[in-house]
PDB file of N, CA and C in Angstrom:
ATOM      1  N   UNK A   1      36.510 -32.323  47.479  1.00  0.00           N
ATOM      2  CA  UNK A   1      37.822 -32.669  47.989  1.00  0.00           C
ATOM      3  C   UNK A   1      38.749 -31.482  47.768  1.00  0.00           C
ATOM      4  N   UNK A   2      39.619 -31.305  49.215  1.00  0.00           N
ATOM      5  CA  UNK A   2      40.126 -30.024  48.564  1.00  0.00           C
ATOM      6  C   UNK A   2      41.891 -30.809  47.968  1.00  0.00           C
ATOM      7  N   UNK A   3      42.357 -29.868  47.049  1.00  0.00           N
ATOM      8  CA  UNK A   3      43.788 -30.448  46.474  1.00  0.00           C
ATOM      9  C   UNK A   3      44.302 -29.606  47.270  1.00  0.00           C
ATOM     10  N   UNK A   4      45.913 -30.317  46.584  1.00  0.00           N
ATOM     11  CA  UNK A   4      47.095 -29.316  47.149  1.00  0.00           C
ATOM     12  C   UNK A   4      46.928 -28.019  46.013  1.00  0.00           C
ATOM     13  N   UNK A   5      47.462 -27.071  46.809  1.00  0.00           N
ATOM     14  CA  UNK A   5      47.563 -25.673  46.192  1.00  0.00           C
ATOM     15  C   UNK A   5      49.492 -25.290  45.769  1.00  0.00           C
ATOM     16  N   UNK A   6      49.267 -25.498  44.096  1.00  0.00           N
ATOM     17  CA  UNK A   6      50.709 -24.798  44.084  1.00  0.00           C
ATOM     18  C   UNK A   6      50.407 -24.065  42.647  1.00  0.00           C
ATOM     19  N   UNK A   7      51.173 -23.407  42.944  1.00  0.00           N
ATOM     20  CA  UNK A   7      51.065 -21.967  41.797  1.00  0.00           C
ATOM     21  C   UNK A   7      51.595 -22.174  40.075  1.00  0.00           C
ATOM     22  N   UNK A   8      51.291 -21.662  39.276  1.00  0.00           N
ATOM     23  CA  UNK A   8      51.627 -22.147  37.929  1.00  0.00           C
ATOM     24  C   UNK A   8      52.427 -22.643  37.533  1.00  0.00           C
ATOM     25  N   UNK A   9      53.648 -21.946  38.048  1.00  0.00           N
ATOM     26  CA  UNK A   9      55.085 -22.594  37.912  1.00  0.00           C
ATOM     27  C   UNK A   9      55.238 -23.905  38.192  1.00  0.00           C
ATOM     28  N   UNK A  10      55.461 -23.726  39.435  1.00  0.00           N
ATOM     29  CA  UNK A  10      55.105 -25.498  39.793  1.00  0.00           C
ATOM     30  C   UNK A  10      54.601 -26.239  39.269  1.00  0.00           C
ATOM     31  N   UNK A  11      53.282 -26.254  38.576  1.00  0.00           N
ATOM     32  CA  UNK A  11      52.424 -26.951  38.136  1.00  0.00           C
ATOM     33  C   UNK A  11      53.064 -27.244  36.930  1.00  0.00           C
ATOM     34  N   UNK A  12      53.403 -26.515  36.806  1.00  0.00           N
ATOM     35  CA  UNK A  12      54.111 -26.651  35.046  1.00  0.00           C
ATOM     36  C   UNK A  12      55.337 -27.180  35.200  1.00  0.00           C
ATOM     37  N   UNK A  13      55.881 -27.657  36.383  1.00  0.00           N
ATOM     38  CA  UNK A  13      57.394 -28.097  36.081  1.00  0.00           C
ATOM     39  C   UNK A  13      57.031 -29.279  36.613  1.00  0.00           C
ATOM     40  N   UNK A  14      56.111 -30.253  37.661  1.00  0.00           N
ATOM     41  CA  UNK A  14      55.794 -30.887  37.701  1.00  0.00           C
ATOM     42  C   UNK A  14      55.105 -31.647  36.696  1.00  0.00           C
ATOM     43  N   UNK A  15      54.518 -31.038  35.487  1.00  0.00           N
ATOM     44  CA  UNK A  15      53.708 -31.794  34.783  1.00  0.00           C
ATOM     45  C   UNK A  15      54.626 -32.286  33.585  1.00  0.00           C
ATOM     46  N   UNK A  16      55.953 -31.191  33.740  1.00  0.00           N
ATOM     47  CA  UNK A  16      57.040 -31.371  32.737  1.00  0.00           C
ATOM     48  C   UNK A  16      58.171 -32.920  33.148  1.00  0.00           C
ATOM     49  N   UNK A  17      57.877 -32.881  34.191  1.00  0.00           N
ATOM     50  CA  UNK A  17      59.019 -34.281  34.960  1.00  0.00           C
ATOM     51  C   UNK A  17      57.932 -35.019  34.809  1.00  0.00           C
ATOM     52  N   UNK A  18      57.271 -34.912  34.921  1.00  0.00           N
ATOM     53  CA  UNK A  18      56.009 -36.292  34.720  1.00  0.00           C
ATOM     54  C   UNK A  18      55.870 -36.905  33.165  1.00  0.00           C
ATOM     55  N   UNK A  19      55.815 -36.269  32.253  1.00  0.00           N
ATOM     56  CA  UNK A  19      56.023 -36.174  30.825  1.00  0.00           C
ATOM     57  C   UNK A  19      57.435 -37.089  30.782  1.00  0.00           C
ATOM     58  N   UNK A  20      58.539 -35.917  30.995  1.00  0.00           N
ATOM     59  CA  UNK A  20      59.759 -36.865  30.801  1.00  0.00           C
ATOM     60  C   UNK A  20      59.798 -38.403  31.227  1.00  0.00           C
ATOM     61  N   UNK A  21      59.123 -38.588  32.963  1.00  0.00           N
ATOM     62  CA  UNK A  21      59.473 -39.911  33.297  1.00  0.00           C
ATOM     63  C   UNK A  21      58.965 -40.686  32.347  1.00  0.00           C
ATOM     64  N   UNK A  22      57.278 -40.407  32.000  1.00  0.00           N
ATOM     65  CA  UNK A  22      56.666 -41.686  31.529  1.00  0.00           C
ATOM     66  C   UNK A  22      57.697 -41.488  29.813  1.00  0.00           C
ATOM     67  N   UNK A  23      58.440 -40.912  28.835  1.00  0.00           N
ATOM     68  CA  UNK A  23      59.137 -40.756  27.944  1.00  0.00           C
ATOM     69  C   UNK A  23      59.912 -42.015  28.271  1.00  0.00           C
ATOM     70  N   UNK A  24      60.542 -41.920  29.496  1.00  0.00           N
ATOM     71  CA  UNK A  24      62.042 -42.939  29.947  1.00  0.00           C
ATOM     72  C   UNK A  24      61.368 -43.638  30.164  1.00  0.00           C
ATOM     73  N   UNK A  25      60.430 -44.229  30.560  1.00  0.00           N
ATOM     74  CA  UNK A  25      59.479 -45.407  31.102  1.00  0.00           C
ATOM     75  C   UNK A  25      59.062 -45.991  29.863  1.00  0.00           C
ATOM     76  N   UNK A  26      58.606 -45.075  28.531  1.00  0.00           N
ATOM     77  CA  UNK A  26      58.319 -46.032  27.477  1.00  0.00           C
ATOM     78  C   UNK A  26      59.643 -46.333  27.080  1.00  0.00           C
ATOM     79  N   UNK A  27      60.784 -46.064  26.713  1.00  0.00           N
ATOM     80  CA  UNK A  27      61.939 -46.306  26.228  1.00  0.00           C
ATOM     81  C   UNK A  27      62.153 -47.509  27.367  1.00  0.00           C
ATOM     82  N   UNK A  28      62.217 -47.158  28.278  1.00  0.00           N
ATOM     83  CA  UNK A  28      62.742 -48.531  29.125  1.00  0.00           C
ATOM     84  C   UNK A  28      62.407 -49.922  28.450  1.00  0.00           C
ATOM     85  N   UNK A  29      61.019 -49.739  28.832  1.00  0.00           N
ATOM     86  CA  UNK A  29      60.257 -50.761  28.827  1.00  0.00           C
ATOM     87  C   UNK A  29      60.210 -51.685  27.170  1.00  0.00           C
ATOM     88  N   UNK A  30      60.415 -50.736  26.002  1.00  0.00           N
ATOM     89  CA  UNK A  30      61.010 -51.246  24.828  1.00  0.00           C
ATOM     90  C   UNK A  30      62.048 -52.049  24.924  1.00  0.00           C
ATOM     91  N   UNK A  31      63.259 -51.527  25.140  1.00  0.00           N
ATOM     92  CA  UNK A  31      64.435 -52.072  25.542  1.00  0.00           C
ATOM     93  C   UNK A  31      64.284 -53.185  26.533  1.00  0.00           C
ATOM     94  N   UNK A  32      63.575 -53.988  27.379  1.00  0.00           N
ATOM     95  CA  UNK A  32      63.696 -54.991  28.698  1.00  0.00           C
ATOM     96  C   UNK A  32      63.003 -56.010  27.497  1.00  0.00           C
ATOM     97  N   UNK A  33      63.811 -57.120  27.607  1.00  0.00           N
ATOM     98  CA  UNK A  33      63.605 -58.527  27.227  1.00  0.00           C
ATOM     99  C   UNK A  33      62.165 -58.868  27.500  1.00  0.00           C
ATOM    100  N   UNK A  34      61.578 -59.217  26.810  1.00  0.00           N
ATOM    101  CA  UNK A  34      60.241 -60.016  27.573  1.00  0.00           C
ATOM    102  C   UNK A  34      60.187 -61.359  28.564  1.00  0.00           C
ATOM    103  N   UNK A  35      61.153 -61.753  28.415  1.00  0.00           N
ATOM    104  CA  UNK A  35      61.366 -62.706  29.766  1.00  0.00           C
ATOM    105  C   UNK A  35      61.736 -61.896  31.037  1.00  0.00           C
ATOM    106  N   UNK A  36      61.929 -60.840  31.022  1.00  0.00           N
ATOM    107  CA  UNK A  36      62.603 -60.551  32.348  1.00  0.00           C
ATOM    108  C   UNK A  36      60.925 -59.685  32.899  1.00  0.00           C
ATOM    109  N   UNK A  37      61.355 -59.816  34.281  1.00  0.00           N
ATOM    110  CA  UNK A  37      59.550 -59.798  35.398  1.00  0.00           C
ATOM    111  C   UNK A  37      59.804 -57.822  35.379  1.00  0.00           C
ATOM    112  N   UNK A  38      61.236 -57.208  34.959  1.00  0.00           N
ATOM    113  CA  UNK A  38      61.366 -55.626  35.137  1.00  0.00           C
ATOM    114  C   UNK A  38      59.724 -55.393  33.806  1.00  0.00           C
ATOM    115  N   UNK A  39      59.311 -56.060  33.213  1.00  0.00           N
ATOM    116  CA  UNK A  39      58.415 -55.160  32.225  1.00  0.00           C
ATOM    117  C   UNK A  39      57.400 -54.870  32.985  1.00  0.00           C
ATOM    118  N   UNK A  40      57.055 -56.203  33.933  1.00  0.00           N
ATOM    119  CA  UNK A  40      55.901 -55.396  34.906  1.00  0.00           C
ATOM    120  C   UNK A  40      55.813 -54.467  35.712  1.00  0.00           C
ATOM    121  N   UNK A  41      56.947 -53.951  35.821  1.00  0.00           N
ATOM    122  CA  UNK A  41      57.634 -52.724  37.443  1.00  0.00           C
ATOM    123  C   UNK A  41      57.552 -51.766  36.543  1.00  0.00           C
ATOM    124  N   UNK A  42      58.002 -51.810  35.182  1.00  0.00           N
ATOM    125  CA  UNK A  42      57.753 -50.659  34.257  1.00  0.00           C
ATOM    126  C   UNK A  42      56.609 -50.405  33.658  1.00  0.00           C
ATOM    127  N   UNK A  43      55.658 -51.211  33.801  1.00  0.00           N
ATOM    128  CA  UNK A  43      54.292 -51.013  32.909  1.00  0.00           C
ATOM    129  C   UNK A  43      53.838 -50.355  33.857  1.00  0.00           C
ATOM    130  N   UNK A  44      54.077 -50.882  35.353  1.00  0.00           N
ATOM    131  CA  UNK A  44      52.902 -50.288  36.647  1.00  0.00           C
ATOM    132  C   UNK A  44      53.794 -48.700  36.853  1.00  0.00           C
ATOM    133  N   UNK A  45      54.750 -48.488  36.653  1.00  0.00           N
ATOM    134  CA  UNK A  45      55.403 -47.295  37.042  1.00  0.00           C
ATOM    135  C   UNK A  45      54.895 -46.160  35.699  1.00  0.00           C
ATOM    136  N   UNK A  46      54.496 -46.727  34.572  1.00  0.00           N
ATOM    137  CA  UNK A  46      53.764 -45.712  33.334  1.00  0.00           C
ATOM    138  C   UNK A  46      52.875 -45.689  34.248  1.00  0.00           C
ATOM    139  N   UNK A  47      51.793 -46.691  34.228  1.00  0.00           N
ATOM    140  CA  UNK A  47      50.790 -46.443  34.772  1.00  0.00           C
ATOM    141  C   UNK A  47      50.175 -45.034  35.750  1.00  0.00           C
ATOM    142  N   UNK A  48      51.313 -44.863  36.658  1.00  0.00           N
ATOM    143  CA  UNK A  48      51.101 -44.528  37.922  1.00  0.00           C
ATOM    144  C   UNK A  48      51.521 -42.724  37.299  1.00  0.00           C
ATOM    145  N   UNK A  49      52.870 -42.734  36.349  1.00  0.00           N
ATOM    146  CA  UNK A  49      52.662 -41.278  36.107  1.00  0.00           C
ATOM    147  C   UNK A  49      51.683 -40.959  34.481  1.00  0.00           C
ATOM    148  N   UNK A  50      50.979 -41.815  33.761  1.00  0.00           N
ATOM    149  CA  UNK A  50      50.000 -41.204  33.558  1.00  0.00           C
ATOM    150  C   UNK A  50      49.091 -40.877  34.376  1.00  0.00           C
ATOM    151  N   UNK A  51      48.686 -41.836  35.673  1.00  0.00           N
ATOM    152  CA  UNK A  51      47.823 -41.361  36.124  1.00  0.00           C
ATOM    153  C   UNK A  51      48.258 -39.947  37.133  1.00  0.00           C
ATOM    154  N   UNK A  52      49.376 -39.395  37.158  1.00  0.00           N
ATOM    155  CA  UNK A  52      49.557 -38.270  37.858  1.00  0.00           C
ATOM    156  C   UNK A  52      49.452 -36.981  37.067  1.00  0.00           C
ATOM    157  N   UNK A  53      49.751 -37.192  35.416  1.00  0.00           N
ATOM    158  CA  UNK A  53      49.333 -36.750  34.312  1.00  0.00           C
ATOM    159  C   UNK A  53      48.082 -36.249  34.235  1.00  0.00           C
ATOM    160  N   UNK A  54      47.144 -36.949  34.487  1.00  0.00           N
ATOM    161  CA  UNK A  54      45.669 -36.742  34.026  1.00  0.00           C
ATOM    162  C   UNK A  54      45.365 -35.620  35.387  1.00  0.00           C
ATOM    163  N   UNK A  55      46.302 -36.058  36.424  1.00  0.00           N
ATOM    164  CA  UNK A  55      45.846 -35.268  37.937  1.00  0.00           C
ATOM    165  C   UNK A  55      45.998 -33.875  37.387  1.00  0.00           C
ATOM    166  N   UNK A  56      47.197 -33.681  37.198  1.00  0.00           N
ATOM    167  CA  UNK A  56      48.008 -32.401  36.958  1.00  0.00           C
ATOM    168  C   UNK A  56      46.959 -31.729  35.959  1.00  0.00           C
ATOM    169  N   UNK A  57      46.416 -32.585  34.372  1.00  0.00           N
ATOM    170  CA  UNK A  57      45.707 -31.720  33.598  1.00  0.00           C
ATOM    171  C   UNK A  57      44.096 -31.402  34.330  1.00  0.00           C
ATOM    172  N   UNK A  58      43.883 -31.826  35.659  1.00  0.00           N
ATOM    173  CA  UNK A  58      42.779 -31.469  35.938  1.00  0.00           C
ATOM    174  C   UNK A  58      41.560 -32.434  35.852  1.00  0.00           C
ATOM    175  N   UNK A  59      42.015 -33.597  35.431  1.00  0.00           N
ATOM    176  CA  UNK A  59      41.005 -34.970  35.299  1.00  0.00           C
ATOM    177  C   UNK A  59      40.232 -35.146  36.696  1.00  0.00           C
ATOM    178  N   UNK A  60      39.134 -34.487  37.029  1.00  0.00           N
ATOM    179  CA  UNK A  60      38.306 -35.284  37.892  1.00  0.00           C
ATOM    180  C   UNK A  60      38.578 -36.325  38.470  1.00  0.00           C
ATOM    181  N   UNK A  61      38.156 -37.189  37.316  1.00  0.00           N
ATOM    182  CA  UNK A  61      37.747 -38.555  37.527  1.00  0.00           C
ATOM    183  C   UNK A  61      39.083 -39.241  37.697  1.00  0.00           C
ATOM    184  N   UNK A  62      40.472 -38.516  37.109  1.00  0.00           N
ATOM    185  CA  UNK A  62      41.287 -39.348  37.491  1.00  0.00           C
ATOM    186  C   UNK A  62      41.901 -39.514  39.097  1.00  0.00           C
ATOM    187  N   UNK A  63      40.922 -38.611  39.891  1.00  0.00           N
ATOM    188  CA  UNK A  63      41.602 -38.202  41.011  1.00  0.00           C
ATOM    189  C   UNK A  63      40.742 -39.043  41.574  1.00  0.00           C
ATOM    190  N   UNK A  64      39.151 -39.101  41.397  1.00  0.00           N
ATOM    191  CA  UNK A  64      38.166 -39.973  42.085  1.00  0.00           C
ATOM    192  C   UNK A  64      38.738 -41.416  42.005  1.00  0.00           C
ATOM    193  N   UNK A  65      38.696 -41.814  40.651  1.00  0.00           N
ATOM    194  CA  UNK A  65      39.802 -43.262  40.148  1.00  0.00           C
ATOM    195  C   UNK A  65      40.812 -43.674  41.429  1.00  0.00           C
ATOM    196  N   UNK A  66      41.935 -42.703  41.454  1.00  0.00           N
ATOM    197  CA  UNK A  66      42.886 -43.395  42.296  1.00  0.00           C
ATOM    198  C   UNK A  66      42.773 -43.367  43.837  1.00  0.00           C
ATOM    199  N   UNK A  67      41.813 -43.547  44.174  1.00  0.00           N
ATOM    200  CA  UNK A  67      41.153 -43.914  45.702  1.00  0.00           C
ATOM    201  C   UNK A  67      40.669 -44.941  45.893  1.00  0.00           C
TER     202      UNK A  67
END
């Protein structure tokens, strides 16, 4: 499979906003009541940038995974 092609920089500032979100995503998700349905929009939204996480460090399998 071929990826997208972007150069170090990029890669590295992308993998840096990805870091931060899932940071605000665990803090969120501490903070939301357990009655309220936002913990599931926040569990699936970690979800989604670890799994862009694992892309960025080069995970194979995490790329095969999300297909």
């Amino acid at each position: 499979m071929e990826g997208l092609r972007v150069n170090d920089m990029e890669h590295d500032v992308l993998k840096r906003l990805a870091e931060r979100a899932l940071k605000e995503l665990d803090e969120a998700y501490r903070r939301v009541p357990d009655t309220d349905n936002g913990k599931t929009y926040l569990w699936r939204g970690k979800e989604r940038v670890k799994l862009m996480l694992k892309i960025l460090e080069g995970d194979e399998d995490a790329v095969r995974d999300s297909f």
